[in-house]
ModelCIF file with pLDDT and N, C-alpha, C, O atoms, coordinates in Angstrom:
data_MODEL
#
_entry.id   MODEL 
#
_entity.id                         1 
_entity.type                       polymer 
_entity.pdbx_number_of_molecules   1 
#
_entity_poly.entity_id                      1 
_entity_poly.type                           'polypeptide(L)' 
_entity_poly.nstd_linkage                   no 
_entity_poly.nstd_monomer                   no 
_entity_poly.pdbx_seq_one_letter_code       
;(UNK)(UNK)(UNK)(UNK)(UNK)(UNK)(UNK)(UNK)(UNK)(UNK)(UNK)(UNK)(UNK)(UNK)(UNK)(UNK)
(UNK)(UNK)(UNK)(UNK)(UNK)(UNK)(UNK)(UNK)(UNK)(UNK)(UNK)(UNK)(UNK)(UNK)(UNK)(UNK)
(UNK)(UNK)(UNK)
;
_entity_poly.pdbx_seq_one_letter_code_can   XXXXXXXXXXXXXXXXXXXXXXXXXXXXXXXXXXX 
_entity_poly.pdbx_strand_id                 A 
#
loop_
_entity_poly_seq.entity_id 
_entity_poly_seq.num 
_entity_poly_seq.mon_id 
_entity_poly_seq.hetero 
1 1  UNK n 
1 2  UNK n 
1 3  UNK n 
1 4  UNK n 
1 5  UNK n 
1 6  UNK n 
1 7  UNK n 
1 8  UNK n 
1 9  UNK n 
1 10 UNK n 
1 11 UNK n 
1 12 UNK n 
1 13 UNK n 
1 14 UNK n 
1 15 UNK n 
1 16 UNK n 
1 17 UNK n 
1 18 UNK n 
1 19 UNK n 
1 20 UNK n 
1 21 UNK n 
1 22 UNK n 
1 23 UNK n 
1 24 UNK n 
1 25 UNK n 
1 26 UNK n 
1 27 UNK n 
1 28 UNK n 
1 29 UNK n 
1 30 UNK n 
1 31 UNK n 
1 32 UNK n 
1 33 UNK n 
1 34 UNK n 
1 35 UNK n 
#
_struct_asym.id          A 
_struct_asym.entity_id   1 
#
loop_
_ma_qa_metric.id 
_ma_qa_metric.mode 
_ma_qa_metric.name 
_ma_qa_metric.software_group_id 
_ma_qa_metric.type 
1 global pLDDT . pLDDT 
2 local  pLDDT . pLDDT 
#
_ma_qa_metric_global.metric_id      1 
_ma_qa_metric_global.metric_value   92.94 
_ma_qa_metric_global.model_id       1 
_ma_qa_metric_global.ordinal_id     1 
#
loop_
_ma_qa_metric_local.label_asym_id 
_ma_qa_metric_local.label_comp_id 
_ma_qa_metric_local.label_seq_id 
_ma_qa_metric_local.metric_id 
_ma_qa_metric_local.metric_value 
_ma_qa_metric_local.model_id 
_ma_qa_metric_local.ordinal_id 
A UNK 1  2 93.00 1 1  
A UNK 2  2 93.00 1 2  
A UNK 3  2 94.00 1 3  
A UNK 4  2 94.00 1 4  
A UNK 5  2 93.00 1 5  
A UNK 6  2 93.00 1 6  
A UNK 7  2 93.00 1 7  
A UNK 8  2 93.00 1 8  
A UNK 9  2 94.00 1 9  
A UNK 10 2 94.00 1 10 
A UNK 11 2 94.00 1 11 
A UNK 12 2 94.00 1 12 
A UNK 13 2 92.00 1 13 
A UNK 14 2 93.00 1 14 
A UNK 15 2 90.00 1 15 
A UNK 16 2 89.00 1 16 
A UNK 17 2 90.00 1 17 
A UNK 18 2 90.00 1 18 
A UNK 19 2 92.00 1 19 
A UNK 20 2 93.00 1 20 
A UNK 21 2 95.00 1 21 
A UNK 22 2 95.00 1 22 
A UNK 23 2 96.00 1 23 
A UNK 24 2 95.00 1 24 
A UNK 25 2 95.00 1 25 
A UNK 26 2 93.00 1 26 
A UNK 27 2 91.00 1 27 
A UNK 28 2 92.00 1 28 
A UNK 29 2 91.00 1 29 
A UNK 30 2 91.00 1 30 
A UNK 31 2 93.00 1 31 
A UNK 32 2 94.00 1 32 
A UNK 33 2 95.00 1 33 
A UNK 34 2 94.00 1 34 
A UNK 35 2 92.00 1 35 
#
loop_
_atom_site.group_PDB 
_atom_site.id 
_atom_site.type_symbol 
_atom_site.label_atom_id 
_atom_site.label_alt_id 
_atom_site.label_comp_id 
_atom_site.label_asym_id 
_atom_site.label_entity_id 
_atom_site.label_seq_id 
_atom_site.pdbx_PDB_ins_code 
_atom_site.Cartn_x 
_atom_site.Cartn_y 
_atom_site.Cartn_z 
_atom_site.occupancy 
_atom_site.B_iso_or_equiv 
_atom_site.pdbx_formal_charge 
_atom_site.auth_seq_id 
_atom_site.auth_comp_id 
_atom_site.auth_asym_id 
_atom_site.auth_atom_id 
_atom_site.pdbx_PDB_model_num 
ATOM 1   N N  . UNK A 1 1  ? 144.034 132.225 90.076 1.00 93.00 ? 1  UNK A N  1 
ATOM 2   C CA . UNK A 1 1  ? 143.223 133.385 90.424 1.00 93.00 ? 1  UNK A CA 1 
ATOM 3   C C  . UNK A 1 1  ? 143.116 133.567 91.934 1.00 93.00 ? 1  UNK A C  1 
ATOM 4   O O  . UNK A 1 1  ? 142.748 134.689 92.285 1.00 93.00 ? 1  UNK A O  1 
ATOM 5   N N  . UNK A 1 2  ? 143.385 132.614 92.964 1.00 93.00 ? 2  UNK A N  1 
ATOM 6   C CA . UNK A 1 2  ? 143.180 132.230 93.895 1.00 93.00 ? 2  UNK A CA 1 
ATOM 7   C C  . UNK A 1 2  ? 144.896 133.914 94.621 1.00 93.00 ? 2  UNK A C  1 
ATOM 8   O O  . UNK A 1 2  ? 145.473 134.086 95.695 1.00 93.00 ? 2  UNK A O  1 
ATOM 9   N N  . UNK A 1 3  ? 144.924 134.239 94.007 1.00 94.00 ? 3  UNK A N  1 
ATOM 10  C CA . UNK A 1 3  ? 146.613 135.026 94.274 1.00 94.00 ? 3  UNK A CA 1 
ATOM 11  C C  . UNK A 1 3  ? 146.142 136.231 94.204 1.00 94.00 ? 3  UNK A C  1 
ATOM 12  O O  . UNK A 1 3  ? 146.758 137.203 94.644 1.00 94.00 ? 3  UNK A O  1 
ATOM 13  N N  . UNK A 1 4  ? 145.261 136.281 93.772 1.00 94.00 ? 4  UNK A N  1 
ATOM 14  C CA . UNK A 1 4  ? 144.518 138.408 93.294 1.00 94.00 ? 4  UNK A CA 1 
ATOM 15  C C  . UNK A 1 4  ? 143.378 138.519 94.160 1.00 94.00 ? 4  UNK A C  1 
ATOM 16  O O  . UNK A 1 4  ? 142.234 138.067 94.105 1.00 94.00 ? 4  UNK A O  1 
ATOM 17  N N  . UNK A 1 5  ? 143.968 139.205 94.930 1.00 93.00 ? 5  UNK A N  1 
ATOM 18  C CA . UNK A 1 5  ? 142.979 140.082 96.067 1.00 93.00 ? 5  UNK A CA 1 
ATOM 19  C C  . UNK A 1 5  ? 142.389 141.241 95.296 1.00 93.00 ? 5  UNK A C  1 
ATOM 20  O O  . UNK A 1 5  ? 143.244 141.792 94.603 1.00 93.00 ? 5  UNK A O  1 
ATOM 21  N N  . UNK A 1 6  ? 140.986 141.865 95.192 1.00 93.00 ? 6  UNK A N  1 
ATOM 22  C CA . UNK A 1 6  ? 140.440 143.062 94.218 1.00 93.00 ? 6  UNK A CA 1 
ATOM 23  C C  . UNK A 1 6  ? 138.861 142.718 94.142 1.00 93.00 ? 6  UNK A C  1 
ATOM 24  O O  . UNK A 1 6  ? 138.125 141.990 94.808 1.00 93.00 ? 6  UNK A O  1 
ATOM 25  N N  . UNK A 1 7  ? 138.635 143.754 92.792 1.00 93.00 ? 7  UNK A N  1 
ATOM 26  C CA . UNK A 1 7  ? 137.157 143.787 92.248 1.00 93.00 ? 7  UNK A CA 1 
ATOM 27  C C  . UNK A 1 7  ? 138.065 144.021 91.399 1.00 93.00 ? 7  UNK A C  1 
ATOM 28  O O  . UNK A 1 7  ? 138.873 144.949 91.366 1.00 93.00 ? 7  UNK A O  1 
ATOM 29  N N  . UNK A 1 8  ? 137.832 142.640 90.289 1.00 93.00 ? 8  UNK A N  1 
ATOM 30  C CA . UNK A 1 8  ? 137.796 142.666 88.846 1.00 93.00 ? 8  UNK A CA 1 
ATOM 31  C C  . UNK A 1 8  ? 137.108 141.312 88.116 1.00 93.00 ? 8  UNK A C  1 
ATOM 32  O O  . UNK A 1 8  ? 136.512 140.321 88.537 1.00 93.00 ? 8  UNK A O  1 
ATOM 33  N N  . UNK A 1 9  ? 137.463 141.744 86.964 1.00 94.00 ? 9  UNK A N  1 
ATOM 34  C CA . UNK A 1 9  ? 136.987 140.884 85.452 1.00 94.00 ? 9  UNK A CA 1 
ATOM 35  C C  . UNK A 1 9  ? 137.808 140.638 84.914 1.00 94.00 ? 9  UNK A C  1 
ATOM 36  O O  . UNK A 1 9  ? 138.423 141.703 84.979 1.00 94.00 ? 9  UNK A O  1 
ATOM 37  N N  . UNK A 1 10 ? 138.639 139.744 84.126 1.00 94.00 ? 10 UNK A N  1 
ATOM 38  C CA . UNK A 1 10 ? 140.206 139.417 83.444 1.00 94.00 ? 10 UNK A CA 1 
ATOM 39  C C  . UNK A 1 10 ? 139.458 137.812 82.658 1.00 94.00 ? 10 UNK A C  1 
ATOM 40  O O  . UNK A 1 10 ? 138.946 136.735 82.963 1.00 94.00 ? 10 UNK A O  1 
ATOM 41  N N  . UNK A 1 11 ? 139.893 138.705 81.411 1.00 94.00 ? 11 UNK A N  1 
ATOM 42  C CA . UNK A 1 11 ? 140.250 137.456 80.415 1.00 94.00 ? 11 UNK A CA 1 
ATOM 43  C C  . UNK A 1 11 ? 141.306 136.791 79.905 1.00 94.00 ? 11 UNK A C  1 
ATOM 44  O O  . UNK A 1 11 ? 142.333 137.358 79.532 1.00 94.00 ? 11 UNK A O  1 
ATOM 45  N N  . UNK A 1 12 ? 141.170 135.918 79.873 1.00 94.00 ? 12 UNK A N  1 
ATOM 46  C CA . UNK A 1 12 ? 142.948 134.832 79.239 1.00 94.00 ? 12 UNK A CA 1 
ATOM 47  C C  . UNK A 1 12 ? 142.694 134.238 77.985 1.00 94.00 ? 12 UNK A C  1 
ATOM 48  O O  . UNK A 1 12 ? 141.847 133.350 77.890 1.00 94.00 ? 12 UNK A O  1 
ATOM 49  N N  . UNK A 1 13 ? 143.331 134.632 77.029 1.00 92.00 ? 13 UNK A N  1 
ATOM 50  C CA . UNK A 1 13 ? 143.177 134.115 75.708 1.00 92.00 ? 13 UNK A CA 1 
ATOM 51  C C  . UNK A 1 13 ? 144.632 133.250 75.794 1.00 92.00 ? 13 UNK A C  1 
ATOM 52  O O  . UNK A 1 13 ? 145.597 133.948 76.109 1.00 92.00 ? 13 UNK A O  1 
ATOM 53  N N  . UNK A 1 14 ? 144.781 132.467 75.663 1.00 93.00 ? 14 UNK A N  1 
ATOM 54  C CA . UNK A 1 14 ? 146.031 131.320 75.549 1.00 93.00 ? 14 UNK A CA 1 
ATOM 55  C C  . UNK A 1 14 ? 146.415 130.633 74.062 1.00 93.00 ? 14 UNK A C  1 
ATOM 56  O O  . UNK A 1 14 ? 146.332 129.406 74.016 1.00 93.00 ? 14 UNK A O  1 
ATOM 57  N N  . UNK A 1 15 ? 146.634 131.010 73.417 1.00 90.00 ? 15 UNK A N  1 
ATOM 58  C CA . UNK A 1 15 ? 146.451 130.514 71.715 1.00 90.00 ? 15 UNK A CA 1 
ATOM 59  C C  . UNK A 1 15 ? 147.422 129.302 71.710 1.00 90.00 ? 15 UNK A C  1 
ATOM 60  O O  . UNK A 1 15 ? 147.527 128.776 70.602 1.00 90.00 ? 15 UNK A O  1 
ATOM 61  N N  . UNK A 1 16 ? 148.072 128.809 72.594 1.00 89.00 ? 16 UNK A N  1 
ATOM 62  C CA . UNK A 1 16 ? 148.701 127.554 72.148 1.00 89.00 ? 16 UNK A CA 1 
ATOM 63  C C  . UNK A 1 16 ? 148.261 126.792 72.923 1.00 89.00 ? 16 UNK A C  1 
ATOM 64  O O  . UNK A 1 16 ? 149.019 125.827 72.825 1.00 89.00 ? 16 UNK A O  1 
ATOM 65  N N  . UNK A 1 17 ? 147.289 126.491 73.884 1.00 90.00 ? 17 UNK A N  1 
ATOM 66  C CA . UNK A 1 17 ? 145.913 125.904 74.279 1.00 90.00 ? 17 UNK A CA 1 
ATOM 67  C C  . UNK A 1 17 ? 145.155 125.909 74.027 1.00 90.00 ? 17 UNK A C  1 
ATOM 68  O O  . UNK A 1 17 ? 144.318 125.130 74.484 1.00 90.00 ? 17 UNK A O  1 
ATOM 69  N N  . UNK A 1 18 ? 144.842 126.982 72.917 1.00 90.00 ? 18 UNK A N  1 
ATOM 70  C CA . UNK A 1 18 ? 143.524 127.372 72.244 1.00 90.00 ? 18 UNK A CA 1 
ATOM 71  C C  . UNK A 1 18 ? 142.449 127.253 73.323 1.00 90.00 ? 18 UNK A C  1 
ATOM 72  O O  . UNK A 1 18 ? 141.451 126.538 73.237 1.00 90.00 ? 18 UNK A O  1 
ATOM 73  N N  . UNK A 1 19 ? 142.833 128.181 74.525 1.00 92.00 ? 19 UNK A N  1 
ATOM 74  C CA . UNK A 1 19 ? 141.156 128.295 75.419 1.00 92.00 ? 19 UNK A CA 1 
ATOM 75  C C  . UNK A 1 19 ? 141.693 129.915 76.088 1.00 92.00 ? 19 UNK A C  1 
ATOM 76  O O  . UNK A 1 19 ? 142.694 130.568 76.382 1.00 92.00 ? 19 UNK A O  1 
ATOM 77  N N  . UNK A 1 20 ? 140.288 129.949 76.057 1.00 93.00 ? 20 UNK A N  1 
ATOM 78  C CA . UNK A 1 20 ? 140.143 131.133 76.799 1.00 93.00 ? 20 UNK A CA 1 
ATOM 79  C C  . UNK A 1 20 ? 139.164 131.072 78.215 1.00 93.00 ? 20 UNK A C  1 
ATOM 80  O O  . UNK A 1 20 ? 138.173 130.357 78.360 1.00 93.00 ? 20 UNK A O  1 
ATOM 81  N N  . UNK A 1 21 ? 139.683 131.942 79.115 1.00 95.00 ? 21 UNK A N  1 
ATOM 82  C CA . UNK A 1 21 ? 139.963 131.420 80.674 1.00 95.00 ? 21 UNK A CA 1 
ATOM 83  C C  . UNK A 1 21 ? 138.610 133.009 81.029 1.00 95.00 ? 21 UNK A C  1 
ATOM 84  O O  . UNK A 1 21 ? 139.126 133.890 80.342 1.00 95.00 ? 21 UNK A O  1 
ATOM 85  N N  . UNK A 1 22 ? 137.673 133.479 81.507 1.00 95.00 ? 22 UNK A N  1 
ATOM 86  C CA . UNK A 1 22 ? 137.171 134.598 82.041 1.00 95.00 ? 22 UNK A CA 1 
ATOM 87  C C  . UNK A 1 22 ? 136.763 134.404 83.369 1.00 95.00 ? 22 UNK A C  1 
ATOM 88  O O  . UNK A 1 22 ? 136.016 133.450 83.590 1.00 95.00 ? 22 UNK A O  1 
ATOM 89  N N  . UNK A 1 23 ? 137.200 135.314 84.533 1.00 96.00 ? 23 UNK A N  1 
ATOM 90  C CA . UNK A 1 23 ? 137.552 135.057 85.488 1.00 96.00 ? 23 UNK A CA 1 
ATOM 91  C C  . UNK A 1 23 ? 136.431 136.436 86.285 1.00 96.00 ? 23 UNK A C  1 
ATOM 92  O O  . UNK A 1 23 ? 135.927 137.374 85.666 1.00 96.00 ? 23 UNK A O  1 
ATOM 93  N N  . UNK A 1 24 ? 136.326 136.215 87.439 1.00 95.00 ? 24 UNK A N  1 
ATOM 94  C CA . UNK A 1 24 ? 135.691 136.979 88.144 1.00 95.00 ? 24 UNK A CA 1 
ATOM 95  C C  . UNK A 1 24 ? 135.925 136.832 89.550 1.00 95.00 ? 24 UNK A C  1 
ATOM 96  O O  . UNK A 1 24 ? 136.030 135.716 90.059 1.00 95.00 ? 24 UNK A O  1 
ATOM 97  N N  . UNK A 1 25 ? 136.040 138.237 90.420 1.00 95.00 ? 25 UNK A N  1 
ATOM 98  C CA . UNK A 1 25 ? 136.677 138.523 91.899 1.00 95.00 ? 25 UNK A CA 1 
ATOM 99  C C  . UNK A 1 25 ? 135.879 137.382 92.334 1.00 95.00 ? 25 UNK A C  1 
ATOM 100 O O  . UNK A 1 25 ? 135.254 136.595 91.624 1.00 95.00 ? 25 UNK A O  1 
ATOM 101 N N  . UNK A 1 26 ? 136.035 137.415 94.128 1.00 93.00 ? 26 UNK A N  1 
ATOM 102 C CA . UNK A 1 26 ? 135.727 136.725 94.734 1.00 93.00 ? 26 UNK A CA 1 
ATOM 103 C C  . UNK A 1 26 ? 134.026 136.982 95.192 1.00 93.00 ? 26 UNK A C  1 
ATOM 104 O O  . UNK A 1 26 ? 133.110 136.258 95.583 1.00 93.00 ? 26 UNK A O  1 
ATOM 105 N N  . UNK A 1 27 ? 134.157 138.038 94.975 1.00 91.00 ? 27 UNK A N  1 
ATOM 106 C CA . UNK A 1 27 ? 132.344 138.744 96.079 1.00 91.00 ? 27 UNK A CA 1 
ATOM 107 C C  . UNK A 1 27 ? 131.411 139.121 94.517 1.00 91.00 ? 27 UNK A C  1 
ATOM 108 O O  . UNK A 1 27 ? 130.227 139.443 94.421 1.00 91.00 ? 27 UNK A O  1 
ATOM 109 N N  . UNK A 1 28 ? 132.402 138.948 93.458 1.00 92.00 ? 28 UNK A N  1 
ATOM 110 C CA . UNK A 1 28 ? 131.615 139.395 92.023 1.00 92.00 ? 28 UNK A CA 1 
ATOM 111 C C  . UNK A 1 28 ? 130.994 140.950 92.131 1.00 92.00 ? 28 UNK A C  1 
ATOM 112 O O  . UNK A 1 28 ? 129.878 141.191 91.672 1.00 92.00 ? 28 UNK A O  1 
ATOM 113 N N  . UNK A 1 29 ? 131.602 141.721 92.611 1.00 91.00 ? 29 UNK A N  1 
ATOM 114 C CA . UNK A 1 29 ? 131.531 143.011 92.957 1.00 91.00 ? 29 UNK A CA 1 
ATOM 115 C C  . UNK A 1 29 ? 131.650 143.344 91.225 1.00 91.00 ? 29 UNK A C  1 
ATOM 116 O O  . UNK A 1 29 ? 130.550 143.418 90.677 1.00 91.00 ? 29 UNK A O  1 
ATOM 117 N N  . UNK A 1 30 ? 133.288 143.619 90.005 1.00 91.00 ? 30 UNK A N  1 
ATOM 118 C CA . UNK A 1 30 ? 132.616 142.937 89.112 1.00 91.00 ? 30 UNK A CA 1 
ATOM 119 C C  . UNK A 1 30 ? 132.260 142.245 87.987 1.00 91.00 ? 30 UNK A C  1 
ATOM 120 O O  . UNK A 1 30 ? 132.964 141.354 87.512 1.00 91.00 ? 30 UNK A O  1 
ATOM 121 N N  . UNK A 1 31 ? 131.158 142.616 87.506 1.00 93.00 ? 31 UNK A N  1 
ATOM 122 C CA . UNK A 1 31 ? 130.514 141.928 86.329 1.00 93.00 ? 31 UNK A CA 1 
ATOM 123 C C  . UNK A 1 31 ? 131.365 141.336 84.955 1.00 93.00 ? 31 UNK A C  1 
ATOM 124 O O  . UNK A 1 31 ? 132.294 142.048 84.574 1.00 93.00 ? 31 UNK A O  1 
ATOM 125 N N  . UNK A 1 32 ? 131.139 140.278 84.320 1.00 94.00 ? 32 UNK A N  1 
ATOM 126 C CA . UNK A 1 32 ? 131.505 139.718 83.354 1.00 94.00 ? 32 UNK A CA 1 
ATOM 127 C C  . UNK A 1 32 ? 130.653 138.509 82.619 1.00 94.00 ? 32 UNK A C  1 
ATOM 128 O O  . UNK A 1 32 ? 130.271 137.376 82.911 1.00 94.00 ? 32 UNK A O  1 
ATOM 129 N N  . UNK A 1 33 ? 130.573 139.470 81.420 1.00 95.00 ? 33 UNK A N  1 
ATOM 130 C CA . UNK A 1 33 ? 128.973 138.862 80.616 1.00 95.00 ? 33 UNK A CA 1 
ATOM 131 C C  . UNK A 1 33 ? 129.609 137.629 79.550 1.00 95.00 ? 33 UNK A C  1 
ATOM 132 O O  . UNK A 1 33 ? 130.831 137.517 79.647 1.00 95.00 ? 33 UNK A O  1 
ATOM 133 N N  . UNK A 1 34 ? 129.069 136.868 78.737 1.00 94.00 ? 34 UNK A N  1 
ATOM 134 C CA . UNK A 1 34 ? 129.507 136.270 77.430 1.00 94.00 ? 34 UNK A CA 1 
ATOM 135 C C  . UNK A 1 34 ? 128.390 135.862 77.261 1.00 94.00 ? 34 UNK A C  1 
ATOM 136 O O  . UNK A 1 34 ? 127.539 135.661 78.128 1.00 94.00 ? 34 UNK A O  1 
ATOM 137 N N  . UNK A 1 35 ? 128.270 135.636 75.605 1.00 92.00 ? 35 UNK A N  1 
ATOM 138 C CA . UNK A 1 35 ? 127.641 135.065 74.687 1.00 92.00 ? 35 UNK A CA 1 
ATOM 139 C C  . UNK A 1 35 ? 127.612 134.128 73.695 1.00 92.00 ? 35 UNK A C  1 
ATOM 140 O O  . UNK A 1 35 ? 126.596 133.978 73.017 1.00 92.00 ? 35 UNK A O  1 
#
């Protein structure tokens, strides 16, 4: 993540790791919730 300059939110679902990765910019300009 350290490679993406921006304002965003991005999820990674990986199914042959079975994990999922949710990521957020650097300044959190933005938002990304879970439950």
């Amino acid at each position: 993540m350290r490679m993406l300059f921006g304002d965003f939110a991005a999820a990674i679902w990986d199914a042959s790791r079975n994990r999922l990765l949710l990521a957020r910019d650097c300044f959190g300009v933005a938002p990304l919730y879970y439950h």
